[in-house]
C-alpha atoms as a PDB file:
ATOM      1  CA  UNK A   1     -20.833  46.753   7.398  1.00  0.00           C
ATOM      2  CA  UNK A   2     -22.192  43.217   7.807  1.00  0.00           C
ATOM      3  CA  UNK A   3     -20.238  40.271   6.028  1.00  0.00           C
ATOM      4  CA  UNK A   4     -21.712  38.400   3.846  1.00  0.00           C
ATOM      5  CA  UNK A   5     -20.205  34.422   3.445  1.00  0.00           C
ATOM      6  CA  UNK A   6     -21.803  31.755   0.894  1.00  0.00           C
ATOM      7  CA  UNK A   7     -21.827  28.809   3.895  1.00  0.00           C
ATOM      8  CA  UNK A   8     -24.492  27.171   5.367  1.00  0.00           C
ATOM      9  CA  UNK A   9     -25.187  26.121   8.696  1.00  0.00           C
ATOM     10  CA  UNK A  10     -23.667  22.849   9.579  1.00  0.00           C
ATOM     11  CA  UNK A  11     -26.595  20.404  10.655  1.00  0.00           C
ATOM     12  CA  UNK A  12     -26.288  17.864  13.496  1.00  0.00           C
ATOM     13  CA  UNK A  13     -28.227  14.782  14.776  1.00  0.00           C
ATOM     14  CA  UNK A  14     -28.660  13.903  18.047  1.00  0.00           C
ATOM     15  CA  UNK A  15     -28.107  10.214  18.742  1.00  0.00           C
ATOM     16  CA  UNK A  16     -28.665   9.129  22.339  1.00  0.00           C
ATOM     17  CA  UNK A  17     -26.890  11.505  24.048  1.00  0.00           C
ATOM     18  CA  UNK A  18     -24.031  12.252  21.135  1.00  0.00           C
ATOM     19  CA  UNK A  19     -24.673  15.029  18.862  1.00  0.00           C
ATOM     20  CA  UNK A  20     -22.985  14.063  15.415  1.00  0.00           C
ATOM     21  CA  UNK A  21     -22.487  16.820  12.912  1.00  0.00           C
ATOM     22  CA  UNK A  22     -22.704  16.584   9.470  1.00  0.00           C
ATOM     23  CA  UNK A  23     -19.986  18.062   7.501  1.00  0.00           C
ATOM     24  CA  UNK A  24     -17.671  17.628   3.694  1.00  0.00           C
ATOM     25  CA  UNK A  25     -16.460  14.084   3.527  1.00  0.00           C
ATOM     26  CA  UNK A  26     -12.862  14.333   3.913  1.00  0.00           C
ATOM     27  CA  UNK A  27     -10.497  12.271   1.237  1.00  0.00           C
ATOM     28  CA  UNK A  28      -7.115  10.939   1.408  1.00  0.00           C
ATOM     29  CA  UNK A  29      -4.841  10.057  -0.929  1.00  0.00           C
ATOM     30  CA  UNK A  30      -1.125   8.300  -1.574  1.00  0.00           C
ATOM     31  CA  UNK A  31       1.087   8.380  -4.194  1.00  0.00           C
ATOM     32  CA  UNK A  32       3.904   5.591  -2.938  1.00  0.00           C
ATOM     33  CA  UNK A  33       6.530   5.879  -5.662  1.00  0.00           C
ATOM     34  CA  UNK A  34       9.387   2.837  -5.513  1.00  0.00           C
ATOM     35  CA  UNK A  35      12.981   3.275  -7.087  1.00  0.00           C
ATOM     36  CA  UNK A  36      14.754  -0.055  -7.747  1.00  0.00           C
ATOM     37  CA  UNK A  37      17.853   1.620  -7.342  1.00  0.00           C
ATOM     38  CA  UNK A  38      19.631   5.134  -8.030  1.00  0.00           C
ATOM     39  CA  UNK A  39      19.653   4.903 -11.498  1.00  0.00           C
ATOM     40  CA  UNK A  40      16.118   3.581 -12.249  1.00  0.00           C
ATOM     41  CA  UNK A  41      12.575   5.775 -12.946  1.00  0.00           C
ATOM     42  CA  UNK A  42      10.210   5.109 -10.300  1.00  0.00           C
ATOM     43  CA  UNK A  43       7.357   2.651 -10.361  1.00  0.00           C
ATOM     44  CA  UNK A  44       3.982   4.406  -9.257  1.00  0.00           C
ATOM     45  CA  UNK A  45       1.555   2.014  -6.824  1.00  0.00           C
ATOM     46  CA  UNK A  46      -1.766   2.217  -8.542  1.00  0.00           C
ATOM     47  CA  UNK A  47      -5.097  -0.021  -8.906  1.00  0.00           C
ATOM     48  CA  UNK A  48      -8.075   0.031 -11.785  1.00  0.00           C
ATOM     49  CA  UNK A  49     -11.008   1.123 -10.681  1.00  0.00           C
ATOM     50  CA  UNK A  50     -13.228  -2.402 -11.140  1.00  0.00           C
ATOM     51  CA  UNK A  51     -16.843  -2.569 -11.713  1.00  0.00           C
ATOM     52  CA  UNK A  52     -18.573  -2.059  -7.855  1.00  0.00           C
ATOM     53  CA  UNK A  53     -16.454   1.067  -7.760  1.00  0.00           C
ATOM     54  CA  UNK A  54     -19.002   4.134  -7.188  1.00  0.00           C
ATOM     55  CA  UNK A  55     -17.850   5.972 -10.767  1.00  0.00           C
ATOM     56  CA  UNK A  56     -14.375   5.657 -13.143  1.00  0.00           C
ATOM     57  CA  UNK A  57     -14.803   2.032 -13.750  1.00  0.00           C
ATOM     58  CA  UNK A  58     -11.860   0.918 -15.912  1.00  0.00           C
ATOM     59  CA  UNK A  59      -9.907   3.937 -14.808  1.00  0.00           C
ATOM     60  CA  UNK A  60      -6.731   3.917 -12.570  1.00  0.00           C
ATOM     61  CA  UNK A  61      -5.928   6.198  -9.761  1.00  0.00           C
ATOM     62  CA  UNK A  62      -3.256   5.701  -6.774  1.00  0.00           C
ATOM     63  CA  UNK A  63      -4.282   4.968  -3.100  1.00  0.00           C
ATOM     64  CA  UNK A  64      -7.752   6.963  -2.454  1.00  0.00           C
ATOM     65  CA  UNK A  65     -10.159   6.533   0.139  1.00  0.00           C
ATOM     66  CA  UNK A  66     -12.316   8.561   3.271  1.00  0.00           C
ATOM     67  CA  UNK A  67     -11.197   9.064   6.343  1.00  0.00           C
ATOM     68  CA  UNK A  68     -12.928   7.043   8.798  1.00  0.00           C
ATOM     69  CA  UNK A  69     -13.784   8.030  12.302  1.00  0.00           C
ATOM     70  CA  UNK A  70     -11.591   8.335  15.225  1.00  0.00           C
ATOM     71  CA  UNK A  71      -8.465   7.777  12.856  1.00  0.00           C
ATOM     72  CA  UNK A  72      -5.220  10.077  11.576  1.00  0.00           C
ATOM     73  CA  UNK A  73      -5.067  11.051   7.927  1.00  0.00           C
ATOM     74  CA  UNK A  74      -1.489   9.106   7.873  1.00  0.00           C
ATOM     75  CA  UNK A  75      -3.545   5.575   9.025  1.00  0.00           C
ATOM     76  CA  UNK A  76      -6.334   5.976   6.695  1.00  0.00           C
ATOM     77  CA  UNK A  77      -3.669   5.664   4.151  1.00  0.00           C
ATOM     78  CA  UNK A  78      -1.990   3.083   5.358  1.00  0.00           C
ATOM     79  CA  UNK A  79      -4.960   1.246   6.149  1.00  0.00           C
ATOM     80  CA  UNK A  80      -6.328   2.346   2.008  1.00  0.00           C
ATOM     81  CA  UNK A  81      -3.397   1.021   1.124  1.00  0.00           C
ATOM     82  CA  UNK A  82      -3.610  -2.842   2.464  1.00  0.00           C
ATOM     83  CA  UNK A  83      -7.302  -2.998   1.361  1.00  0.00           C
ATOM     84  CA  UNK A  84      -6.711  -1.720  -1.956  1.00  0.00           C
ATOM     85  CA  UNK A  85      -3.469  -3.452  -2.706  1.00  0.00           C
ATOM     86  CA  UNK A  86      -2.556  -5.975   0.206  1.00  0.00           C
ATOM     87  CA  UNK A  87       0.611  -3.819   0.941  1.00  0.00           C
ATOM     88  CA  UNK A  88       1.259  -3.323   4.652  1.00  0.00           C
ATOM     89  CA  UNK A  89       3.145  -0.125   3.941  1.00  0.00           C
ATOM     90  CA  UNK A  90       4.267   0.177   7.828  1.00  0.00           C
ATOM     91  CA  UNK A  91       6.356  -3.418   7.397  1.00  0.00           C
ATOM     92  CA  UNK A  92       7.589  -2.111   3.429  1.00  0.00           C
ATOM     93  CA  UNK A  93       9.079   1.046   4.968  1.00  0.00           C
ATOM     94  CA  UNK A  94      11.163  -0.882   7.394  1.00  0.00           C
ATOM     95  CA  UNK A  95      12.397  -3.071   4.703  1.00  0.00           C
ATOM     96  CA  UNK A  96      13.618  -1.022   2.529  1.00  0.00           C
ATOM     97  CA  UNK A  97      15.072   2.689   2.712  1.00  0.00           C
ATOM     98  CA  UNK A  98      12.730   5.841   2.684  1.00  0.00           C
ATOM     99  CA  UNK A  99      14.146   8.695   0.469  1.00  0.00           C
ATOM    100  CA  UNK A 100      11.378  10.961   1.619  1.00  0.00           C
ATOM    101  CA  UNK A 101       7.916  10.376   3.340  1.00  0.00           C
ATOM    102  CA  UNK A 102       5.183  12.841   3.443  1.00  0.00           C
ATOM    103  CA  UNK A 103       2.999  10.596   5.935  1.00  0.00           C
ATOM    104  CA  UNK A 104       2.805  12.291   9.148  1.00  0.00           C
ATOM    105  CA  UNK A 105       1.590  15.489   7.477  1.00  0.00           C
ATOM    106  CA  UNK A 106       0.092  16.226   4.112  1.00  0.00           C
ATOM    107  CA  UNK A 107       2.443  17.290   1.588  1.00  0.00           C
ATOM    108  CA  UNK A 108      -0.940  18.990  -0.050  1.00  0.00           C
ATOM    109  CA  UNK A 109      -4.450  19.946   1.081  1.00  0.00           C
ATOM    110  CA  UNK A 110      -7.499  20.884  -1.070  1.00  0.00           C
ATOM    111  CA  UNK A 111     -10.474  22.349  -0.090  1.00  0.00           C
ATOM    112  CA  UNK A 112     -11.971  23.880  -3.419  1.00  0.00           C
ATOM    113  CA  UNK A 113     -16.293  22.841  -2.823  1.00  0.00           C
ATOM    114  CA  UNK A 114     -16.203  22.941  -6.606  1.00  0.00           C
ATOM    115  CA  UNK A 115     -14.258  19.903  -7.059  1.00  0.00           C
ATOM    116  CA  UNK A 116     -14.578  16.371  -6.365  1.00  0.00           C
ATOM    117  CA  UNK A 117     -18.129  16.060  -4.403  1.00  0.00           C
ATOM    118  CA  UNK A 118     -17.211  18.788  -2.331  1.00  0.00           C
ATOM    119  CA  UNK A 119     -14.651  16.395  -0.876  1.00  0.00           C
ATOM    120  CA  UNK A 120     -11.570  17.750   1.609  1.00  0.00           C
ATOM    121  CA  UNK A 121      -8.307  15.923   0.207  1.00  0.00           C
ATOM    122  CA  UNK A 122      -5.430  15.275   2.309  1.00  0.00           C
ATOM    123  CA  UNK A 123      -2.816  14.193  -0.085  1.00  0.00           C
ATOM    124  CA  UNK A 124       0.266  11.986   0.825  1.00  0.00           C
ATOM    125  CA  UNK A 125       3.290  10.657  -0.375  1.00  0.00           C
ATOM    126  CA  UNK A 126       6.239   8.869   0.281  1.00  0.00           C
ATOM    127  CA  UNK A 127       9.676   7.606  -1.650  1.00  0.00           C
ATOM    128  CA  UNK A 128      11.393   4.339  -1.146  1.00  0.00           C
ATOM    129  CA  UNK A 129      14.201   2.824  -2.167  1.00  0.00           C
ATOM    130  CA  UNK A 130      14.134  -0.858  -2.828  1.00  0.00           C
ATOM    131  CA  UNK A 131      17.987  -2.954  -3.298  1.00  0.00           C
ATOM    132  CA  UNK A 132      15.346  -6.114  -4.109  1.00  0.00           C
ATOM    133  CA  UNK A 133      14.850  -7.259  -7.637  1.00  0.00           C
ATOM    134  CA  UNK A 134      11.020  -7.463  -7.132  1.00  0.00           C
ATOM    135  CA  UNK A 135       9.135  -4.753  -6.153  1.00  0.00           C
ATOM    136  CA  UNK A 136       6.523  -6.187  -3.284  1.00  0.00           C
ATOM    137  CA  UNK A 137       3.389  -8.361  -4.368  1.00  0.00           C
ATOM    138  CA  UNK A 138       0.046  -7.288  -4.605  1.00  0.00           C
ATOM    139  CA  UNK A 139      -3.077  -8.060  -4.276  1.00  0.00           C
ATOM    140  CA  UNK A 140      -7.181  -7.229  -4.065  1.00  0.00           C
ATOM    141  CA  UNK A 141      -7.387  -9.828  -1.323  1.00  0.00           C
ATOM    142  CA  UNK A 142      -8.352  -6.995   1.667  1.00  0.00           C
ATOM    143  CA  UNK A 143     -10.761  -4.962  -0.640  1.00  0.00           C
ATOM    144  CA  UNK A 144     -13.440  -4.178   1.978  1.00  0.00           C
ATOM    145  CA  UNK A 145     -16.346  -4.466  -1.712  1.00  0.00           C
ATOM    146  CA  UNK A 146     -15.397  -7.318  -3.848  1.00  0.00           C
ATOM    147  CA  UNK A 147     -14.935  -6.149  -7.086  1.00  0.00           C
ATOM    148  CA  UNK A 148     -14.222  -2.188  -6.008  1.00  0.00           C
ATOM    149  CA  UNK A 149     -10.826  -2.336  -6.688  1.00  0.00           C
ATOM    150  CA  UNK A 150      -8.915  -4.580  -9.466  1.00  0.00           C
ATOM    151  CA  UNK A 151      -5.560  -4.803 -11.002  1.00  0.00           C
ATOM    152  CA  UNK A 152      -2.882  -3.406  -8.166  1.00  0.00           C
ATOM    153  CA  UNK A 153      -0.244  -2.880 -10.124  1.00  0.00           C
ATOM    154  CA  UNK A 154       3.387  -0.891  -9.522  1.00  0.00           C
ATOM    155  CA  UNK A 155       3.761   1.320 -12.986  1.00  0.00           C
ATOM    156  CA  UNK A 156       6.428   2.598 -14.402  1.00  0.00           C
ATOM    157  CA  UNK A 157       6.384   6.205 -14.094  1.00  0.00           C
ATOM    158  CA  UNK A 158       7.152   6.836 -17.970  1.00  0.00           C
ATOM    159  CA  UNK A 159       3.890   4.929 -18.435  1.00  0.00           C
ATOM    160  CA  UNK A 160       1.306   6.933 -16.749  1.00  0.00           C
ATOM    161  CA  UNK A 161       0.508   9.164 -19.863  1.00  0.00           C
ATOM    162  CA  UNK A 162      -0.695   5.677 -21.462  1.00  0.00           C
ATOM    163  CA  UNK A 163      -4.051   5.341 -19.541  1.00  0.00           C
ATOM    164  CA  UNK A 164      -6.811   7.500 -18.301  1.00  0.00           C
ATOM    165  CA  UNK A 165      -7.456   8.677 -15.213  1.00  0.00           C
ATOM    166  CA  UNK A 166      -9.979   8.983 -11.787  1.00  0.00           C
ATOM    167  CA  UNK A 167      -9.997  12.256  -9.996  1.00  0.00           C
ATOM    168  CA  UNK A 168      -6.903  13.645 -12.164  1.00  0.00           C
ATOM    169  CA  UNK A 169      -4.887  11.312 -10.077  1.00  0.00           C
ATOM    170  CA  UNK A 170      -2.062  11.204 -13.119  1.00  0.00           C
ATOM    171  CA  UNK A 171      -1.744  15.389 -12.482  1.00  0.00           C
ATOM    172  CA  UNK A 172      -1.765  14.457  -8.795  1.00  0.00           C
ATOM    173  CA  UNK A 173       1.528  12.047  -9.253  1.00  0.00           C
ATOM    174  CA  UNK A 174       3.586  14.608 -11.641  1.00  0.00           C
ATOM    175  CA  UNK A 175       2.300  17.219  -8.933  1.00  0.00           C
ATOM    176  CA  UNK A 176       3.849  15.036  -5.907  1.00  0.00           C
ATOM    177  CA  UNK A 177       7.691  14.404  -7.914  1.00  0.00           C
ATOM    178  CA  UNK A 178       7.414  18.005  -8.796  1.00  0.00           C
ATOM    179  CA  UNK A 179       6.732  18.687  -5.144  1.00  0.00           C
ATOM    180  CA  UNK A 180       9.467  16.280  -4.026  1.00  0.00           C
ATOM    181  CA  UNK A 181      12.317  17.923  -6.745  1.00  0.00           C
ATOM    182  CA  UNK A 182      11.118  21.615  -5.200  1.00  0.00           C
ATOM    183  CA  UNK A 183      11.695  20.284  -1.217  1.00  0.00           C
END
């Protein structure tokens, strides 16, 4: 009996003498939540979607981007995160005190073709603990297309029911805290 698979072959291009395949785009994604102390909800790091952005304009959606070439899923969201918000993440986790991190492997993986472009996502998280009365400044200062990204903001977690979404990313953050209460 022969097997029969819905895939299609996986075309390549030679340049020079490199061949470069083409393949699904693959997506990453952070939810950074930030507790002010024990007793406190968490604040959510999210941006609006501004008017260059390809589609959602006037949405919101935490840390998204593509995984560039030659680098880890945990850098592409480190890196998404200081173009989108101006946050050097690395430098905030020293600071403060990390009550869990899901960077050096994905706490969540999706592969369904059907959704988002066809798009592989590598979803991240992490949970930190701040003993500072400000939660660290943002801004679109590093966005690699003016005008992509606008309004960095840290939310209050009781708030994201308030505003619509990109991509589902408001399922994606009560997905990662029920993730983190499970582990």
């Amino acid at each position: 009996m022969k097997m029969k698979f819905k895939n299609r072959p996986n075309p390549f291009h030679k340049i020079g003498d490199q061949i470069i395949w083409e393949s699904r785009s693959t997506a990453v994604n952070l939810v950074v939540l930030m507790v002010r102390n024990f007793y406190s909800d968490p604040y959510v790091l999210v941006s609006k979607r501004g008017p260059k952005a390809a589609d959602y304009q006037g949405y919101y959606n935490v840390i998204a981007g593509y995984l560039d070439w030659d680098e880890t899923g945990s850098e592409a969201v480190i890196r998404e995160t200081w173009e989108e918000c101006g946050l050097d993440l690395s430098e905030i986790m020293k600071e403060n005190t990390i009550l869990r991190s899901n960077l050096d492997q994905p706490w969540n993986v999706k592969t369904d073709p059907a959704s988002n472009r066809q798009n592989v996502s590598l979803r991240y998280g992490v949970k930190i603990l701040t003993h500072k009365d400000n939660l660290p400044l943002l801004n679109t200062e590093n966005n690699e297309i003016e005008g992509e990204v606008e309004d960095p903001q840290w939310m209050p977690i009781n708030r994201i029911n308030n505003y619509k979404w990109a991509f589902d990313h408001d399922l994606l953050i009560k997905e990662y805290i029920k993730f983190l209460k499970l582990n």
